[in-house]
C-alpha atoms as a PDB file:
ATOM      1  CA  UNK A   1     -86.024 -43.823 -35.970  1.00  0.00           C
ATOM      2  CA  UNK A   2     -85.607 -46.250 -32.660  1.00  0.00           C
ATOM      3  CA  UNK A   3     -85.259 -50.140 -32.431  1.00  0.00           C
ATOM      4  CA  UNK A   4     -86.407 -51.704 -29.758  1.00  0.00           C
ATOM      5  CA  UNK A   5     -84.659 -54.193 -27.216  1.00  0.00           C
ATOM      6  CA  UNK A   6     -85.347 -56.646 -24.309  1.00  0.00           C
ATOM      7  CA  UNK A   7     -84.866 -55.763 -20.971  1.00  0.00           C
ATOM      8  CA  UNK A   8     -84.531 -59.616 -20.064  1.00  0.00           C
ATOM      9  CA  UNK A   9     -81.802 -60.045 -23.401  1.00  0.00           C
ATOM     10  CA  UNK A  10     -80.240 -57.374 -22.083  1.00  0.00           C
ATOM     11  CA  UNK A  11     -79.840 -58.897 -18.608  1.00  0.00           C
ATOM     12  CA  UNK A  12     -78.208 -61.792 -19.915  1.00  0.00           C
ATOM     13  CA  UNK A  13     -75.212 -59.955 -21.872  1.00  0.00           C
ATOM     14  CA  UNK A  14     -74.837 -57.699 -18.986  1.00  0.00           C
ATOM     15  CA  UNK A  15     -74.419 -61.052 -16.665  1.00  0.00           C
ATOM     16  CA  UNK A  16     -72.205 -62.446 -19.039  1.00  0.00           C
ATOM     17  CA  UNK A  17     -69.708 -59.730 -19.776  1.00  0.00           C
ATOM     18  CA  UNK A  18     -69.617 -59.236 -16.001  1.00  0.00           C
ATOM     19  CA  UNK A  19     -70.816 -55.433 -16.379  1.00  0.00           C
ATOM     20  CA  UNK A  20     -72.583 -54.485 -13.429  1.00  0.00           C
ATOM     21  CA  UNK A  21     -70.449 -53.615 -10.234  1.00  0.00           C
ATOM     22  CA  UNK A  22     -70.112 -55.955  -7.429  1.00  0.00           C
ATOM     23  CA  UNK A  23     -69.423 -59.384  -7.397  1.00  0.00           C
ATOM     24  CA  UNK A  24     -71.640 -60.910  -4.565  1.00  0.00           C
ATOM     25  CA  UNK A  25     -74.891 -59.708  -6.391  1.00  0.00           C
ATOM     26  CA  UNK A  26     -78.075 -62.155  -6.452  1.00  0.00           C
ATOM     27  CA  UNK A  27     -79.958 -61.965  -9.274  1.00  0.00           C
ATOM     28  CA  UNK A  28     -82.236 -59.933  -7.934  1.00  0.00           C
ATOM     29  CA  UNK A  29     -79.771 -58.011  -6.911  1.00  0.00           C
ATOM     30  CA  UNK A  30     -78.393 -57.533 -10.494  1.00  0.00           C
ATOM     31  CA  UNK A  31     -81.786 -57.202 -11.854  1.00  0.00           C
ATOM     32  CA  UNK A  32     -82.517 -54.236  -9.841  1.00  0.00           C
ATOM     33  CA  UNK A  33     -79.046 -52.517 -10.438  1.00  0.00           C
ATOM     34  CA  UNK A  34     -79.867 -53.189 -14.181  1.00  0.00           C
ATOM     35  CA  UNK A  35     -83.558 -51.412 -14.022  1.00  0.00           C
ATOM     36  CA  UNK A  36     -82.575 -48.701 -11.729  1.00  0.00           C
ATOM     37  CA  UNK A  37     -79.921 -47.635 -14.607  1.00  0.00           C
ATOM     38  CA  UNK A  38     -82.556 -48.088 -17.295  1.00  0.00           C
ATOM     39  CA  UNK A  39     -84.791 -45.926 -15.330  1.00  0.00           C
ATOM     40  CA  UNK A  40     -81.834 -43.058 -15.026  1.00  0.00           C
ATOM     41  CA  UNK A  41     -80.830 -43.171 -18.647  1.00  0.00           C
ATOM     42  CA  UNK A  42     -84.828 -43.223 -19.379  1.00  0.00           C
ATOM     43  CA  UNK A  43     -84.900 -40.034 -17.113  1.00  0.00           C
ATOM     44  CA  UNK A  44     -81.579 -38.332 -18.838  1.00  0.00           C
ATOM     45  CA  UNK A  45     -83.711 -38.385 -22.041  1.00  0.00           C
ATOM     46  CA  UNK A  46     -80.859 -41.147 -23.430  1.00  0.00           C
ATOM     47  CA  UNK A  47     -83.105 -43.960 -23.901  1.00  0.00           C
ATOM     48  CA  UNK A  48     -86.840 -44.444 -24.355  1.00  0.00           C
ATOM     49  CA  UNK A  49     -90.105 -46.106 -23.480  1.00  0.00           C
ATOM     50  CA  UNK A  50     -91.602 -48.827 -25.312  1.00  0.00           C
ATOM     51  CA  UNK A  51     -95.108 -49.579 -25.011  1.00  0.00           C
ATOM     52  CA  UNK A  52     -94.115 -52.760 -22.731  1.00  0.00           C
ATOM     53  CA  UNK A  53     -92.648 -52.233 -19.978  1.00  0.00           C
ATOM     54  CA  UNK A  54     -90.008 -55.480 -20.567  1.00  0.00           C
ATOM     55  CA  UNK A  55     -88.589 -53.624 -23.665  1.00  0.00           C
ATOM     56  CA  UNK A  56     -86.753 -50.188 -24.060  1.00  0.00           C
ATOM     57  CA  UNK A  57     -85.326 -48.395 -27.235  1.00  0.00           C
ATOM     58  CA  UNK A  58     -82.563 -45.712 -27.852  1.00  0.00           C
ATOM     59  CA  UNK A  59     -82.472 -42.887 -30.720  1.00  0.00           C
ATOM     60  CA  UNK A  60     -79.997 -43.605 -33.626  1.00  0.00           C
ATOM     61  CA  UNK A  61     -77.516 -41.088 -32.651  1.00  0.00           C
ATOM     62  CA  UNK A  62     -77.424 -42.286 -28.755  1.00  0.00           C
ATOM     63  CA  UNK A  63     -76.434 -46.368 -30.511  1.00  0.00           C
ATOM     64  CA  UNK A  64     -74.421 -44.381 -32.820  1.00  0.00           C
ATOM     65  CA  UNK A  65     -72.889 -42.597 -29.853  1.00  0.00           C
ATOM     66  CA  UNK A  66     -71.893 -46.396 -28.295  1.00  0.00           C
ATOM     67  CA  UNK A  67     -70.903 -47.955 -31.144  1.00  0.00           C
ATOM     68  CA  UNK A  68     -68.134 -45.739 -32.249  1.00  0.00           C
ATOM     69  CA  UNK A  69     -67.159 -45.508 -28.258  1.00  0.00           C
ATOM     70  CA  UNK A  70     -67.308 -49.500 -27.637  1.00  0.00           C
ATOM     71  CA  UNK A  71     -64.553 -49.417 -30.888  1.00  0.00           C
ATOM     72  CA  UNK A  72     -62.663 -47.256 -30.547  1.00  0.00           C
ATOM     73  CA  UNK A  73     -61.593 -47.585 -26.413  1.00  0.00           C
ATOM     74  CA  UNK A  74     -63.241 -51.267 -25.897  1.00  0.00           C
ATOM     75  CA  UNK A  75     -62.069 -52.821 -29.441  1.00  0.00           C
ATOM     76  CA  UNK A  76     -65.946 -54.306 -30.105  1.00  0.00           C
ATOM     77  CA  UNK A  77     -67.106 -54.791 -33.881  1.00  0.00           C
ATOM     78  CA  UNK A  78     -70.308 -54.897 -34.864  1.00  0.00           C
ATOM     79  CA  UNK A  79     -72.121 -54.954 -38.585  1.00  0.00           C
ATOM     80  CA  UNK A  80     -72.605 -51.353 -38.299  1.00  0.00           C
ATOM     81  CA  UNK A  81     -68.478 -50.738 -38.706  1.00  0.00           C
ATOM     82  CA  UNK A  82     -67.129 -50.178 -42.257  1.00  0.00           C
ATOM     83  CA  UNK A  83     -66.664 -53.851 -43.503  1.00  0.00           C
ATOM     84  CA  UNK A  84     -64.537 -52.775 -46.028  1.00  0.00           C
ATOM     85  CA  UNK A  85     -62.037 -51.027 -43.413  1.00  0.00           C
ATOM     86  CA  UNK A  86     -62.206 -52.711 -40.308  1.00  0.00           C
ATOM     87  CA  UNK A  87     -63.376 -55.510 -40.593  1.00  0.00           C
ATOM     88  CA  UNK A  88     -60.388 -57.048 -42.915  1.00  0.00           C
ATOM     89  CA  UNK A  89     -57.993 -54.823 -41.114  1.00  0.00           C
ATOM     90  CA  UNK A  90     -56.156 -57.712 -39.581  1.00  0.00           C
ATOM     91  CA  UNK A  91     -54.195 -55.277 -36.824  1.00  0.00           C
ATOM     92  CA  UNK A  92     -58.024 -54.219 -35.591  1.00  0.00           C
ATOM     93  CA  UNK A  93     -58.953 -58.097 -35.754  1.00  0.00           C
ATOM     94  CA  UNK A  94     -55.989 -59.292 -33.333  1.00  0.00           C
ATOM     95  CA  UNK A  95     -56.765 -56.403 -31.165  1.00  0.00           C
ATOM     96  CA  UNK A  96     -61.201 -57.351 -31.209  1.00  0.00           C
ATOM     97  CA  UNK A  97     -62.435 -58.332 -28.262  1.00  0.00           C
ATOM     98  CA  UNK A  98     -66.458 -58.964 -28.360  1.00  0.00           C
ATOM     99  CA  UNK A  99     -68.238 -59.082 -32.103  1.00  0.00           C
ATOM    100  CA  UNK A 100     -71.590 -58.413 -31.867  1.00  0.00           C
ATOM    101  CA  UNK A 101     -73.560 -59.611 -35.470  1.00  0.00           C
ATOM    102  CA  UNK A 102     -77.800 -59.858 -36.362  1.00  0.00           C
ATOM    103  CA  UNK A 103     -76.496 -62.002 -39.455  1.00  0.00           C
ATOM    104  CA  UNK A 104     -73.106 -64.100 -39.401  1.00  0.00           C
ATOM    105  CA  UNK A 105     -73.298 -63.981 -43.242  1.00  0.00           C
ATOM    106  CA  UNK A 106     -70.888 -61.403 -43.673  1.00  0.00           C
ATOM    107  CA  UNK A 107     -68.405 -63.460 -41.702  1.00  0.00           C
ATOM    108  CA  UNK A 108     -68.415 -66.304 -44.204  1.00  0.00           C
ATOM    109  CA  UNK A 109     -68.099 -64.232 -47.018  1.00  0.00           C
ATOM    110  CA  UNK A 110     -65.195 -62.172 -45.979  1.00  0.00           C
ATOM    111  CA  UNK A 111     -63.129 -64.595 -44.152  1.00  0.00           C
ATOM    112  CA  UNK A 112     -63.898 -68.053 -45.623  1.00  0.00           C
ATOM    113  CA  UNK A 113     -60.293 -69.088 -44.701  1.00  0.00           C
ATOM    114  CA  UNK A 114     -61.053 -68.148 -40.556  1.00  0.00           C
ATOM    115  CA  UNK A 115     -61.208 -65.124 -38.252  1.00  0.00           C
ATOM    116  CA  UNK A 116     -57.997 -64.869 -36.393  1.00  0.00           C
ATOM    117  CA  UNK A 117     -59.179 -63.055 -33.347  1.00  0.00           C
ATOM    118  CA  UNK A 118     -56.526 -64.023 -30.378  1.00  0.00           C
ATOM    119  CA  UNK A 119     -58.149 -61.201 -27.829  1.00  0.00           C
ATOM    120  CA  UNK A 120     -61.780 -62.325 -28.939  1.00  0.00           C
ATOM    121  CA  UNK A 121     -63.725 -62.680 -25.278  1.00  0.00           C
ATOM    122  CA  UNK A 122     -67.804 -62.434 -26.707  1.00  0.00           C
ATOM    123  CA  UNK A 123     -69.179 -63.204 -29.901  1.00  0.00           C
ATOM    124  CA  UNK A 124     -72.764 -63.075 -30.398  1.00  0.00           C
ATOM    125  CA  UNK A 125     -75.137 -63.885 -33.427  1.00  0.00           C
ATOM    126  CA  UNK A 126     -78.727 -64.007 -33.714  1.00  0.00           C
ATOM    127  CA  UNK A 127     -78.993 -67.138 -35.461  1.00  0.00           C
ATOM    128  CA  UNK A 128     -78.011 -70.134 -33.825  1.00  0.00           C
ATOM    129  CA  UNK A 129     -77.684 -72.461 -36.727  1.00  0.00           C
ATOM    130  CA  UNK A 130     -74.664 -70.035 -38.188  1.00  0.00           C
ATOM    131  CA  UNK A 131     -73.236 -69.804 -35.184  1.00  0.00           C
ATOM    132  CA  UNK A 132     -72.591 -73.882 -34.314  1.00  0.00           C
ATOM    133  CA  UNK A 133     -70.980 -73.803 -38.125  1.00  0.00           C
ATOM    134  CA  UNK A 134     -69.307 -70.982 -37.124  1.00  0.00           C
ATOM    135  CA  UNK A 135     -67.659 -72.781 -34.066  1.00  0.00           C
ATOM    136  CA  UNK A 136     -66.595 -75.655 -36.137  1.00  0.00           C
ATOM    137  CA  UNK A 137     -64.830 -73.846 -38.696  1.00  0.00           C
ATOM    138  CA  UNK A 138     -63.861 -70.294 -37.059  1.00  0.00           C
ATOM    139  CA  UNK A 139     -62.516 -70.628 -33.500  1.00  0.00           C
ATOM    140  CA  UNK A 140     -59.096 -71.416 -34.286  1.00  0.00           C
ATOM    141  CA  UNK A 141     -56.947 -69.335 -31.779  1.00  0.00           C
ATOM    142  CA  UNK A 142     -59.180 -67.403 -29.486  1.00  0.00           C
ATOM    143  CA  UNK A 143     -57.995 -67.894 -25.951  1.00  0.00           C
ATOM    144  CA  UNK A 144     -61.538 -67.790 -23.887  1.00  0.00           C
ATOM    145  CA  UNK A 145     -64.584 -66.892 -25.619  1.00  0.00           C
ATOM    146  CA  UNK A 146     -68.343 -66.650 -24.175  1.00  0.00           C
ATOM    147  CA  UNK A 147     -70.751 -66.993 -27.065  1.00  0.00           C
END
């Protein structure tokens, strides 16, 4: 089974996480970089068409694939990791770096008290309205965070 994903949504985490080589690209620039990839990883069979050419999916072992990579060497935590092991490991929290969430509810369950992330650099949730709540009670202690 695939999910599928904006090209444009896409864009903007790669521009904000500084991702794509090169810092004196435009935007155009950057936007071309950023199709010409999708077009090579479409072409190595490691992503897929969509019916619209603004959207793009991957099969579940390819996400799979990146999600146990971006942990393990980049530190990244995402709803998919075992909640029960990571996620209230407090050595792996101090050492997270991005959190990537589609529902922030699982925060507020499991750390009521706050999420001591000192490395935390990205944190992104779907739903805005968590996320300014979020801010207000949660943030304690992260050094620079984009959200």
């Amino acid at each position: 089974m695939t999910r599928d994903a904006s090209i444009s949504k896409l864009f903007k985490f790669v521009m904000g996480l500084n991702i794509l080589e090169g810092n004196k690209l435009t935007m155009e620039g950057a936007r071309h970089r950023l199709h010409s990839l999708l077009y090579k990883l479409k072409e190595s069979c490691l992503l897929l068409d969509c019916s619209s050419r603004e959207r793009f999916s991957m099969h579940d072992v390819v996400r799979d694939i990146a999600i146990t990579i971006s942990y393990k060497y980049y530190h990244v935590l995402t709803e998919r990791n075992d909640v029960e092991d990571e996620w209230k490991n407090v050595d792996i929290l101090k050492k997270c770096t991005k959190i990537s969430l589609a529902n922030g509810d699982m925060i507020s369950k499991h750390w009521a008290e706050g999420l001591e992330c000192p490395e935390l650099e990205f944190f992104y949730e779907v739903r805005s309205a968590f996320l300014s709540n979020f801010l207000r009670n949660f943030s304690q202690g992260w050094k620079s965070s984009k959200f």
